[in-house]
Protein backbone atom coordinates (compact mmCIF):
# COMPACT_ATOMS: atom_id res chain seq x y z
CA UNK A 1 -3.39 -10.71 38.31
CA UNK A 2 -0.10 -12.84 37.10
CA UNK A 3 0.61 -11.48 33.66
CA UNK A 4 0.45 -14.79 31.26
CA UNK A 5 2.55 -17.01 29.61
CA UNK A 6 1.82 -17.53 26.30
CA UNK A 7 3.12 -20.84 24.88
CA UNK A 8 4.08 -22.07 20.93
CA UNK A 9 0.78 -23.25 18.85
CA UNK A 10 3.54 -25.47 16.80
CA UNK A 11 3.42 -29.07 16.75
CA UNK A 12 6.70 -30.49 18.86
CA UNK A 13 8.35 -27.97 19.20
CA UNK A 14 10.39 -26.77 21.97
CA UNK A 15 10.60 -22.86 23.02
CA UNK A 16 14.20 -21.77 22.89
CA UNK A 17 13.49 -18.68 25.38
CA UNK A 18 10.93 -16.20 25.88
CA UNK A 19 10.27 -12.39 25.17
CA UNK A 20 7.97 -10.06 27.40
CA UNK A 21 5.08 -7.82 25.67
CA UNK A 22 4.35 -4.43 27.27
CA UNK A 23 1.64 -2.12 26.63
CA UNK A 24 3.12 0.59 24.70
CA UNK A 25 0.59 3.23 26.80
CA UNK A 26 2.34 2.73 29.82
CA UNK A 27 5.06 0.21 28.74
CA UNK A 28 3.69 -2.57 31.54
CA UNK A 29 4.72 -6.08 31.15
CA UNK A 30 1.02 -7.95 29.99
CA UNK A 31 2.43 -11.45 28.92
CA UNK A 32 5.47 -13.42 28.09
CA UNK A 33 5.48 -15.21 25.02
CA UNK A 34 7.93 -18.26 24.00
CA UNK A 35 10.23 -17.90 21.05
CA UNK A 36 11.94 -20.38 18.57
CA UNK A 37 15.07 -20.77 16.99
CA UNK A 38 16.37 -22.61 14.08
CA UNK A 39 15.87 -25.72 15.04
CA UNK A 40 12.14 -24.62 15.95
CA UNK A 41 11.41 -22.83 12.70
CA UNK A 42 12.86 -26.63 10.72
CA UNK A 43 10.08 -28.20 12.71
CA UNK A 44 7.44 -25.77 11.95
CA UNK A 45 8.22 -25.90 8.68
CA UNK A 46 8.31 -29.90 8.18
CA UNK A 47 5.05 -29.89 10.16
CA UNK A 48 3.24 -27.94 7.37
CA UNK A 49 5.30 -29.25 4.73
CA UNK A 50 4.34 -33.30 5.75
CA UNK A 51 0.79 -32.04 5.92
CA UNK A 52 0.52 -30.24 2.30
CA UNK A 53 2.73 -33.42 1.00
CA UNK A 54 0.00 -36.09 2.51
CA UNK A 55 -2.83 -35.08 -0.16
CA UNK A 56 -4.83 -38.18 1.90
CA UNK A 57 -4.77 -35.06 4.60
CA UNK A 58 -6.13 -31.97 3.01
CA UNK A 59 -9.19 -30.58 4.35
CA UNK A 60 -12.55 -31.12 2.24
CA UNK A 61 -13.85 -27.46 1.34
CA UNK A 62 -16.68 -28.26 2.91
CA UNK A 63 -14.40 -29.16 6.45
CA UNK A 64 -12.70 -25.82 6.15
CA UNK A 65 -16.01 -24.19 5.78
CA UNK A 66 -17.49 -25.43 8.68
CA UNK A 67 -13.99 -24.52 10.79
CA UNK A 68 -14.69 -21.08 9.52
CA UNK A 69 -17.96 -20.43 10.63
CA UNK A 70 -17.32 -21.94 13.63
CA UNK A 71 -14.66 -19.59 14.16
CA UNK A 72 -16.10 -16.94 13.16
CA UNK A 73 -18.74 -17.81 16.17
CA UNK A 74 -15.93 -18.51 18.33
CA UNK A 75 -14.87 -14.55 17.64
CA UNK A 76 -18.86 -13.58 18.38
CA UNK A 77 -18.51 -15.06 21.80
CA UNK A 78 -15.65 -13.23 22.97
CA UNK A 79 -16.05 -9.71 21.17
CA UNK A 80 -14.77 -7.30 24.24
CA UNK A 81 -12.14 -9.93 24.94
CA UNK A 82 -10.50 -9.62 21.52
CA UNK A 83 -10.99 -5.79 21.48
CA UNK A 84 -9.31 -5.20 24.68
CA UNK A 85 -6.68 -7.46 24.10
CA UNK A 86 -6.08 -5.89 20.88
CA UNK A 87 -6.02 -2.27 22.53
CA UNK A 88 -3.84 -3.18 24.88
CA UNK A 89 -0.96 -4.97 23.13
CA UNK A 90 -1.39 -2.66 20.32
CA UNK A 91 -2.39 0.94 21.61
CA UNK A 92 -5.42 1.35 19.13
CA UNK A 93 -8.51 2.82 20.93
CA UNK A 94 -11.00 0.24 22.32
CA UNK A 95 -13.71 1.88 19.90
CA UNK A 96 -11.11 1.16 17.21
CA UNK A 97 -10.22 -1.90 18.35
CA UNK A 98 -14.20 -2.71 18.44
CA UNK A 99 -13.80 -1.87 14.68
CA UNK A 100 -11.39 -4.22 13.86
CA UNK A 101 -12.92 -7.05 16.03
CA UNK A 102 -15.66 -6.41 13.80
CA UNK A 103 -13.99 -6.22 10.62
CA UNK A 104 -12.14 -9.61 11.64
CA UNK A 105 -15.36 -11.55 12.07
CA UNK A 106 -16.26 -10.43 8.83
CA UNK A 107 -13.17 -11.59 6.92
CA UNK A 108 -13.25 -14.87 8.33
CA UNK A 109 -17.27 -14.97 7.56
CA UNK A 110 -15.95 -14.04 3.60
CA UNK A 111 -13.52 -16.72 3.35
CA UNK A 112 -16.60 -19.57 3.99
CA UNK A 113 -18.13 -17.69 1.76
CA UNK A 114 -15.61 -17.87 -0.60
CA UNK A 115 -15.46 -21.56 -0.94
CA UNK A 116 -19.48 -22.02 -2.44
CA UNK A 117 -17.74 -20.28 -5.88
CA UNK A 118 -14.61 -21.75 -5.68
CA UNK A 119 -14.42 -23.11 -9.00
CA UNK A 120 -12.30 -23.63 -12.09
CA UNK A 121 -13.34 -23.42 -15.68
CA UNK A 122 -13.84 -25.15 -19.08
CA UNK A 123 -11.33 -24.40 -21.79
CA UNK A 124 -12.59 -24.09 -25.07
CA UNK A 125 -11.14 -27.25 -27.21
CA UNK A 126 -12.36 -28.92 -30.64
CA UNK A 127 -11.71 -25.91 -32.55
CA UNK A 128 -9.45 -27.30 -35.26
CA UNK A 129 -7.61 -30.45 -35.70
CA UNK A 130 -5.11 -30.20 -32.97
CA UNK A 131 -7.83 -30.02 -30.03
CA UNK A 132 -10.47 -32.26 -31.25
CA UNK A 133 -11.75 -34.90 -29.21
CA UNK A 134 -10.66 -33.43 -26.10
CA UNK A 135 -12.02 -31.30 -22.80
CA UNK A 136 -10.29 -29.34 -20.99
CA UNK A 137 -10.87 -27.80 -17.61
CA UNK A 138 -9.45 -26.49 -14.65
CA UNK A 139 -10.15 -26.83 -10.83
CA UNK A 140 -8.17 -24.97 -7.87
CA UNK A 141 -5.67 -27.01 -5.09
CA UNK A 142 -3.92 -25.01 -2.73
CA UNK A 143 -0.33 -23.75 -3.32
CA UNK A 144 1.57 -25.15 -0.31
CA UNK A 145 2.45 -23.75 2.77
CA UNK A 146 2.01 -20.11 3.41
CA UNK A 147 4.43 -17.83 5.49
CA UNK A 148 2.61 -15.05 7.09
CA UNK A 149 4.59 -12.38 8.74
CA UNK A 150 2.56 -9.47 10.21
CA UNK A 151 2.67 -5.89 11.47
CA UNK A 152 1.24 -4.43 15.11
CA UNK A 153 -0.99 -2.04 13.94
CA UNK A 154 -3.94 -4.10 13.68
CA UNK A 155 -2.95 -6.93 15.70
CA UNK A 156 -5.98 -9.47 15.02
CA UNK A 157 -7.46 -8.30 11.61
CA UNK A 158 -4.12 -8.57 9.75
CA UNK A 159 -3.68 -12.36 10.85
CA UNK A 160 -7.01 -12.75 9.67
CA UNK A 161 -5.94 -11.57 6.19
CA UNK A 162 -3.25 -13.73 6.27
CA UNK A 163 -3.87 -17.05 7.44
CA UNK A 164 -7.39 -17.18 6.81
CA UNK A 165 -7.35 -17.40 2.90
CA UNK A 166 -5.01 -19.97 3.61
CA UNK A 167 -7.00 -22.01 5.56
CA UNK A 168 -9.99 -21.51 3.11
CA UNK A 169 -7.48 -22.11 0.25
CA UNK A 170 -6.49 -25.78 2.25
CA UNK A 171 -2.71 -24.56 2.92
CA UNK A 172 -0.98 -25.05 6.01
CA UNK A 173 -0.19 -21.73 7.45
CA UNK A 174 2.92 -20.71 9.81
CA UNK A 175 2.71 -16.91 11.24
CA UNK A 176 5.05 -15.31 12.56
CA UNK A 177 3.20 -11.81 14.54
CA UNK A 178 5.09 -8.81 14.94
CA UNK A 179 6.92 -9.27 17.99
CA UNK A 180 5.60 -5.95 19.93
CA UNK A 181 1.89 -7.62 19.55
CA UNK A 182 1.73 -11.35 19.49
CA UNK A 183 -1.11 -12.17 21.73
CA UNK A 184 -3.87 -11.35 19.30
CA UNK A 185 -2.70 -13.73 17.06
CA UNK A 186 -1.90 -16.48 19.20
CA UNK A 187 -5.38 -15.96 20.46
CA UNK A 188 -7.15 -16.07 16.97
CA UNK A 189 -5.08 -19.60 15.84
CA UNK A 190 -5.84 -20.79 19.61
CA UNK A 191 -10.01 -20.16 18.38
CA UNK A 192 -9.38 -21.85 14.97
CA UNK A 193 -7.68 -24.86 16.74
CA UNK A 194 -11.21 -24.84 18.84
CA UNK A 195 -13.08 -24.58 16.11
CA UNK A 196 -11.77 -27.80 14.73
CA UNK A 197 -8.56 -27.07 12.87
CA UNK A 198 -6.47 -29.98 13.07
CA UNK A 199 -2.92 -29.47 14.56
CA UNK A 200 -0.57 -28.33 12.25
CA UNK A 201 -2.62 -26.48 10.00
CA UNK A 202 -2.28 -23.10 11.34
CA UNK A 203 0.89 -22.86 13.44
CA UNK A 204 1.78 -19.65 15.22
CA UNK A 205 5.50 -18.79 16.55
CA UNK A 206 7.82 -15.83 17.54
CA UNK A 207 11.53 -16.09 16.51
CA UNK A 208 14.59 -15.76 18.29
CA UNK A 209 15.56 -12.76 16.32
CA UNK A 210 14.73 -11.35 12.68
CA UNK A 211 17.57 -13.66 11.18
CA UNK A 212 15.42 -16.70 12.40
CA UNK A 213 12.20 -15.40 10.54
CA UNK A 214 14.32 -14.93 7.46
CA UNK A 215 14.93 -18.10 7.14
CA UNK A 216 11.17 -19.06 7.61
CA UNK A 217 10.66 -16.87 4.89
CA UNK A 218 13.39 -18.12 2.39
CA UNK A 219 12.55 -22.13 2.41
CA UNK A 220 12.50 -23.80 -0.73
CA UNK A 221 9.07 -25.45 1.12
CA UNK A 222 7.66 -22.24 1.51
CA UNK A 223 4.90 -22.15 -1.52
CA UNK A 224 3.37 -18.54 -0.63
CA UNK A 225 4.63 -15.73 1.39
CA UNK A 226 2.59 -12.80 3.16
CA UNK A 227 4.69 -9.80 4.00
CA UNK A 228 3.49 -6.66 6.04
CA UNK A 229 6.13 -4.12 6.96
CA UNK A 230 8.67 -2.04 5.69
CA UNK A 231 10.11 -1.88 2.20
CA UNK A 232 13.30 -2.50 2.81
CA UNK A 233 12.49 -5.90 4.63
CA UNK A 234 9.93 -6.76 2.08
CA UNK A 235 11.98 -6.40 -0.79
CA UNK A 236 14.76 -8.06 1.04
CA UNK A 237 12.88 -10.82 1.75
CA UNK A 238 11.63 -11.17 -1.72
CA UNK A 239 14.78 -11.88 -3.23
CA UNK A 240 15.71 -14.66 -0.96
CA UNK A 241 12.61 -16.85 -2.00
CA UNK A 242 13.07 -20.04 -3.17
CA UNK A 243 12.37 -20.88 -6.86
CA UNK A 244 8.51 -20.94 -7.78
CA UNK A 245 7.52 -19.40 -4.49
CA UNK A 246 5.21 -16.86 -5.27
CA UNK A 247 4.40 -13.53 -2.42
CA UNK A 248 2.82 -10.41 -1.28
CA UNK A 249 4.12 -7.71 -0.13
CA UNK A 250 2.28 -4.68 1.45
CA UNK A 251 4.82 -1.43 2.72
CA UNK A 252 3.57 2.25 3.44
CA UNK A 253 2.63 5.48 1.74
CA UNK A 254 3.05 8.88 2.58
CA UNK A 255 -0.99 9.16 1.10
CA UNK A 256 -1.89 11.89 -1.15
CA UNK A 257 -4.72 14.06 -0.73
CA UNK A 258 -6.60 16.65 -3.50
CA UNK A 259 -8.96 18.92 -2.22
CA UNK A 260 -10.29 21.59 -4.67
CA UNK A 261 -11.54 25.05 -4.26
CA UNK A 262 -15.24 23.89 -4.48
CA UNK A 263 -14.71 20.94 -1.65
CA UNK A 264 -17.08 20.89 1.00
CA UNK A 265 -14.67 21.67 3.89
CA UNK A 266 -17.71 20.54 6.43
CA UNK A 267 -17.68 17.37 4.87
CA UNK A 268 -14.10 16.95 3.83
CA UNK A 269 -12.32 18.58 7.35
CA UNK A 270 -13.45 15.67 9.80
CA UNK A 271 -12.69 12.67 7.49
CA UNK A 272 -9.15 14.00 6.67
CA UNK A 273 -8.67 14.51 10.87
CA UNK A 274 -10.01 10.82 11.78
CA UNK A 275 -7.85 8.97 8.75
CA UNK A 276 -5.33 11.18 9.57
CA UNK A 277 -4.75 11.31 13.54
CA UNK A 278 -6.77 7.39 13.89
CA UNK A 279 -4.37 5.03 15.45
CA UNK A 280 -1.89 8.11 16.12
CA UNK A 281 -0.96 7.96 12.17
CA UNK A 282 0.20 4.39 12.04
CA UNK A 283 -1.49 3.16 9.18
CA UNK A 284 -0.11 2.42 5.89
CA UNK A 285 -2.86 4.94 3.82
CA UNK A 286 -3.20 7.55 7.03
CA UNK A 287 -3.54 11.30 5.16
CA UNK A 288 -0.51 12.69 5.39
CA UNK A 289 -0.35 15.03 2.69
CA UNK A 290 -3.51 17.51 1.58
CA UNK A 291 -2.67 19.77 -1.47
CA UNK A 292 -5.29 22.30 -0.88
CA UNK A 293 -6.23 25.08 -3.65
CA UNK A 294 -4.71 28.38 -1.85
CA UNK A 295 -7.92 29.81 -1.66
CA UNK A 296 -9.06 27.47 1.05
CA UNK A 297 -5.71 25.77 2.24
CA UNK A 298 -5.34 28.19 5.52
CA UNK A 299 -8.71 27.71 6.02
CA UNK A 300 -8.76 23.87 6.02
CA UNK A 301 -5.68 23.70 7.77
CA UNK A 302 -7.52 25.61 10.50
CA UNK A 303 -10.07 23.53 10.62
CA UNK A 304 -8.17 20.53 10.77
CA UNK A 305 -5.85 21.58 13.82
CA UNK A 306 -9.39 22.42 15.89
CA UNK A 307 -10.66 19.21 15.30
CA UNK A 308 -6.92 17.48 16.14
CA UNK A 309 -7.02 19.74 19.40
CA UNK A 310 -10.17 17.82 20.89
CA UNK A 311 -9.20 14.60 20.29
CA UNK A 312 -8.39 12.99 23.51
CA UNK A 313 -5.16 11.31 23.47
CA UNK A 314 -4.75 8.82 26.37
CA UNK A 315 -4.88 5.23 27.79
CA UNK A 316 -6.43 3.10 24.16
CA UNK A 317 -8.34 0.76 27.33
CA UNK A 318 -10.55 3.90 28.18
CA UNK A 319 -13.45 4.12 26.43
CA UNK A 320 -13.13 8.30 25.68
CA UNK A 321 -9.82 8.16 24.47
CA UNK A 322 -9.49 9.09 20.94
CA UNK A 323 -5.66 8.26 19.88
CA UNK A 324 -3.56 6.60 21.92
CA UNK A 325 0.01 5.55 21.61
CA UNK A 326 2.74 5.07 19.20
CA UNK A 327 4.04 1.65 19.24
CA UNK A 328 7.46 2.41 21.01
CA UNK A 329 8.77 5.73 22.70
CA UNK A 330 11.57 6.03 20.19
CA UNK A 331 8.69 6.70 17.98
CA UNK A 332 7.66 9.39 19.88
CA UNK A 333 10.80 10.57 19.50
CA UNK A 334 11.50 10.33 15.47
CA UNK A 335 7.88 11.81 15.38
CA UNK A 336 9.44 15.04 17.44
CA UNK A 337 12.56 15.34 15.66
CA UNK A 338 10.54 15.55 11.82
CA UNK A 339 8.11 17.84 13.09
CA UNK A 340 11.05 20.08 14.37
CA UNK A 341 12.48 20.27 11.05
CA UNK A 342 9.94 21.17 9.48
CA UNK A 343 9.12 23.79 11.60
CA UNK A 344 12.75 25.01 11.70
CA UNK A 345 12.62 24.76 7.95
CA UNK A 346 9.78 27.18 7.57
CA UNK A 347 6.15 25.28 8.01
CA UNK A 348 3.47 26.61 10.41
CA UNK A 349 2.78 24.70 13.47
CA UNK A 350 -1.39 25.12 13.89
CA UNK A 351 -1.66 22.31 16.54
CA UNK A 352 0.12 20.09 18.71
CA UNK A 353 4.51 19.36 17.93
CA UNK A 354 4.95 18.33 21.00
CA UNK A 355 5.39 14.74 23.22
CA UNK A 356 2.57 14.47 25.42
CA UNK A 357 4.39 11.61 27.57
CA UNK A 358 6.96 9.32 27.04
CA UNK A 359 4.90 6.61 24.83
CA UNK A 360 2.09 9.72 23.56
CA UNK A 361 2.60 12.64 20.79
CA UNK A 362 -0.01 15.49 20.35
CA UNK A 363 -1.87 15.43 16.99
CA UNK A 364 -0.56 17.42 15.13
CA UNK A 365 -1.28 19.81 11.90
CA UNK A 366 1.69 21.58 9.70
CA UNK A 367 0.68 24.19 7.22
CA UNK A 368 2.97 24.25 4.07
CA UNK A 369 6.33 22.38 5.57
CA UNK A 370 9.24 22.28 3.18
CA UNK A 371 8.80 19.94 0.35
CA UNK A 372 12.75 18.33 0.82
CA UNK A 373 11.57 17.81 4.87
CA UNK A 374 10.97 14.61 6.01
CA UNK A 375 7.39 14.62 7.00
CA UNK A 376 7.07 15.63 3.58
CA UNK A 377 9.20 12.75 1.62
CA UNK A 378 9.02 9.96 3.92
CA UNK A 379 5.75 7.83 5.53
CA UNK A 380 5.27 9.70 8.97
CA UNK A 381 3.51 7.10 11.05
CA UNK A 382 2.96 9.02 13.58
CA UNK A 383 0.01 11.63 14.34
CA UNK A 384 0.35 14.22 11.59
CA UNK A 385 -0.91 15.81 8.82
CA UNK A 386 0.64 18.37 6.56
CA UNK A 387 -1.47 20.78 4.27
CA UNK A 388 0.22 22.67 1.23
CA UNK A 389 -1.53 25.18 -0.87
CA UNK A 390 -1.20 24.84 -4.62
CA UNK A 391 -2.56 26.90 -7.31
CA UNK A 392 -2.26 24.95 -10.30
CA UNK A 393 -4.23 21.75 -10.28
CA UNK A 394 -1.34 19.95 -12.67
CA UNK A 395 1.45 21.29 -10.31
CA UNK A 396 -0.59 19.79 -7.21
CA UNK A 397 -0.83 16.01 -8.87
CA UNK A 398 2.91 16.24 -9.99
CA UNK A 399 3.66 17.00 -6.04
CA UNK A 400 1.99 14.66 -4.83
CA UNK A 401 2.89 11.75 -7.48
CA UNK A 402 6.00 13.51 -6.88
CA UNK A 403 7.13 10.05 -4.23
CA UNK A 404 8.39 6.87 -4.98
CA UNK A 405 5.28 5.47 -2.83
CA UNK A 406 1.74 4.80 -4.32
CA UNK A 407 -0.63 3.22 -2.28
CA UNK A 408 -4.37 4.59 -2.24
CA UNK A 409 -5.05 8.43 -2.66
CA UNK A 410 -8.21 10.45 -2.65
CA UNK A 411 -9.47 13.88 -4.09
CA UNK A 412 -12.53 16.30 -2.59
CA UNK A 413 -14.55 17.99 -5.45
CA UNK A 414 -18.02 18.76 -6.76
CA UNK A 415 -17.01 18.49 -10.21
CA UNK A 416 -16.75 15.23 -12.25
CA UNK A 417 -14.10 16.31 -14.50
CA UNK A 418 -12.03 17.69 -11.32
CA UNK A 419 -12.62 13.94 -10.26
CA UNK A 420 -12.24 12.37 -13.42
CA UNK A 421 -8.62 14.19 -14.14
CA UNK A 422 -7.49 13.16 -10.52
CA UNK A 423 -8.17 9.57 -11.01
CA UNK A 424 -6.93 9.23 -13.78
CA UNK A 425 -3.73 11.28 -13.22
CA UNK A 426 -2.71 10.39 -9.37
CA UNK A 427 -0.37 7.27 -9.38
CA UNK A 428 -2.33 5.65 -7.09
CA UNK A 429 -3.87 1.73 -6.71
CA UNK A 430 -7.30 3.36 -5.55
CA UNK A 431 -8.78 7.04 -5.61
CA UNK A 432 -10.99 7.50 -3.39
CA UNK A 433 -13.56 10.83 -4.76
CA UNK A 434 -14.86 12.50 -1.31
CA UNK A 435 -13.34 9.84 1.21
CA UNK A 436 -10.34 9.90 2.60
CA UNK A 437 -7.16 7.44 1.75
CA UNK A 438 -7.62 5.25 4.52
CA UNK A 439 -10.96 3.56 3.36
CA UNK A 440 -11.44 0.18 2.96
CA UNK A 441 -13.76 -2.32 3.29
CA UNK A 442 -11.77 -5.63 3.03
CA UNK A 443 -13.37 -7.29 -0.26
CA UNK A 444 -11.86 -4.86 -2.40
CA UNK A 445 -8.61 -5.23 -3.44
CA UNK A 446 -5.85 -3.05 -1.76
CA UNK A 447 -2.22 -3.03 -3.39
CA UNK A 448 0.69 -1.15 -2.79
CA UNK A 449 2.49 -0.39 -5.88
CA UNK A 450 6.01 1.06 -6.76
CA UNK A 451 8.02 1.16 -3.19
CA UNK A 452 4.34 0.49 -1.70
CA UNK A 453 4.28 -3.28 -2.18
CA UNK A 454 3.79 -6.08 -4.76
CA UNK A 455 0.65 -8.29 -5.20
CA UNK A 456 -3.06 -7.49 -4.35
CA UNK A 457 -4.34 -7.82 -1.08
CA UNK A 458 -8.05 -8.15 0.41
CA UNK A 459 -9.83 -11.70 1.07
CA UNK A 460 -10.80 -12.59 -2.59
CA UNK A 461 -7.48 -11.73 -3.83
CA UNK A 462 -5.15 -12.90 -1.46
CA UNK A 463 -7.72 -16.45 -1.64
CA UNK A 464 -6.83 -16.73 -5.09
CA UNK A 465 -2.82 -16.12 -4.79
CA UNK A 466 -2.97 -19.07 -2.41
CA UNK A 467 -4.62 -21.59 -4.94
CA UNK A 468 -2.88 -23.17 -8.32
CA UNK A 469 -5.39 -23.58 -11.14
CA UNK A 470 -4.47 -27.24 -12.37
CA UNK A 471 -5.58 -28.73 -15.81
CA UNK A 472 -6.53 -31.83 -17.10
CA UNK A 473 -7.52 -32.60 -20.78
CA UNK A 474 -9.28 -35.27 -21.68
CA UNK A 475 -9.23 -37.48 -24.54
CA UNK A 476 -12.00 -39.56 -25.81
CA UNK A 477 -13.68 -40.40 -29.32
CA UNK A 478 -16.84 -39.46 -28.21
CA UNK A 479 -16.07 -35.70 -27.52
């Protein structure tokens, strides 16, 4: 079968070349995809901005409920052909994948929901002289067009957390995928287009080159951006915005893990592996650090490389693999050289260290690796976790607040005020108590702080960020 093209969902534009997407399992071409330049982003961008600027053409909320929930039918339909699609381009297992599909749905099922308590509110007024006579309230408009430019590592949910607020919000969205996995996107804005979005709302594009999406990013019609990435291209980004243009950024962790000398281990060894290894590390709140008590470190570490020995690591399209790629080889190969320094620099290899092809590396479990190495001070994203022993429950929280990163963070214990100190002590957005770091369920809020990322994320939050609350007071005798 003819791998396919993939063509602009931007209104008249013209595609100033193209880019082929492999799978990063076996680094096949699966699809070309067009690209834009300069010219193509000023069109995108005066598309979205004529649309927000025509208020006789923003959506009723009741229109962009009903696009929703069609969509979110749309999504129903084609379940396995999002999933695979979505393994493929991205490398996540297809029971992963299967997650995410799910997860998707949901989001865009939240954001109709969303809309029934949309509301403003009544501010209090004839209180004293200067308010009398008067009401005041407040209803939400949307904040103008939204920038939305995304990561690979979940390839359809992330749009989704994106562009759908937007939509819900009324703004006219542009996205901009990451350019090693485009084609779930294109797909999702394709099935919102179907569902009735009218052209223009929700345009989708890949860029010539990063200095193209830069300036997507940095125009003074640019009302909202959504960044997911690194921190260095976050925070670059945020300092080119254009006055009033408000953003959210969300970067990686290197997430911190308690687990106390009364932890279950059969409990607390097989969530730390999955949130861990899933995805082959390459999520921005995968476990990579456990500060064990020393009198069960060894033995959790133990535990943790049996499990990471059985997990299958293979093709993500197979239904019995368990982790399958990293995005790009040269991954593989960063992966490789951190473990070997650590190693060299004195931690105990207990499983895997090793490439297991050119696009796979084994899962891998480090027992006590030096605390200047790199897997220790810098986001792995790759499939390993590193256990220290501590013996002093202060000395473990300063270690592991001990990075400029602070994302979400978790602690095993039986004992509240074991819990209680740990939440209130880890710098941390969330603490999860007997869960691992990489929970979520995507109505709570999620936010990156410090190097981590700036703004709340998660469908109620990011709805709100797109909206303005506007006032009007009114005047009248008879108040």
């Amino acid at each position: 079968m003819k791998n396919p093209h993939v063509e602009l969902i931007a209104a008249g534009v013209t595609a100033a070349g193209q880019k082929t997407v492999t799978a990063p399992f076996d680094q096949q071409p699966i699809a070309t995809v067009e690209t834009v330049d300069r010219i193509g982003v000023e069109r995108v961008l005066a598309t979205a901005h004529d649309i927000f600027s025509d208020r006789d053409r923003w959506l009723a909320p009741a229109r962009r409920r009903e696009i929703l929930e069609q969509t979110a039918q749309l999504m129903e339909a084609r379940f396995e052909d999002l999933a695979l699609g979505a393994a493929r381009e991205g490398g996540k297992p297809l029971t992963d994948s299967r997650v995410e599909v799910a997860r998707a749905i949901d989001g865009v099922k939240n954001c109709a929901e969303l809309l029934r308590e949309n509301a403003g509110a009544e501010i209090p007024m004839n209180f004293n002289a200067a308010s009398a006579n008067r009401l005041a309230m407040t209803r939400r408009e949307p904040i103008g067009v939204v920038v939305a430019l995304s990561a690979f590592n979940h390839p359809l949910n992330l749009i989704v957390h994106q562009i759908v607020p937007a939509i819900a919000a009324g703004c006219p969205a542009i996205v901009k995928p990451a350019t090693d996995t485009p084609l779930s996107c294109f797909a999702f804005v394709n099935l919102l287009r179907e569902a009735g979005l009218p052209d223009g709302y929700a345009q989708a594009i890949n860029t010539t080159d990063n200095d193209v999406a830069g300036q997507l990013a940095a125009d003074e019609r640019v009302g909202f951006l959504s960044f997911i990435g690194s921190a260095a291209v976050g925070w670059m980004l945020r300092s080119r915005l254009a006055a009033g243009a408000r953003c959210a950024l969300e970067h990686g962790g290197a997430a911190p893990v308690i687990v106390a000398p009364d932890a279950d281990l059969d409990d607390c060894a097989p969530l730390l592996a999955k949130a861990g290894l899933y995805h082959a590390g390459q999520v921005c709140v995968s476990v990579q650090r456990v500060f064990a008590h020393e009198s069960i470190a060894m033995q959790l570490a133990e535990r943790l490389a049996g499990l990471a020995d059985k997990m299958r690591i293979g093709d993500p399209t197979h239904e019995d693999t368990d982790v399958g790629p990293l995005i790009r080889p040269r991954e593989v190969e960063r992966v490789g050289q951190w473990v070997d320094e650590a190693v060299t620099g004195g931690a105990r290899l207990l499983s895997g260290g090793k490439a297991t092809g050119e696009t796979t590396y084994a899962c891998t479990i480090l027992y006590d690796p030096p605390a200047d190495a790199q897997v220790s001070t810098r986001e792995i994203f790759g499939p390993v976790v590193c256990v220290y022993p501590y013996s002093d429950l202060d000395e473990a929280l300063a270690r592991a607040n001990g990075l400029p990163f602070a994302f979400q963070s978790a602690v095993f214990t039986r004992d509240i005020d074991t819990a209680m100190r740990c939440y209130r002590r880890l710098n941390a957005s969330a603490v999860m108590i007997n869960d691992h770091t990489a929970f979520r369920v995507d109505w709570m809020p999620f936010a990156g702080l410090r190097h981590s990322g700036y703004g709340v994320g998660g469908i109620r939050y990011t709805f709100e960020d797109m909206q303005i609350e506007k006032m009007m007071v009114l005047r009248s005798m008879e108040l």
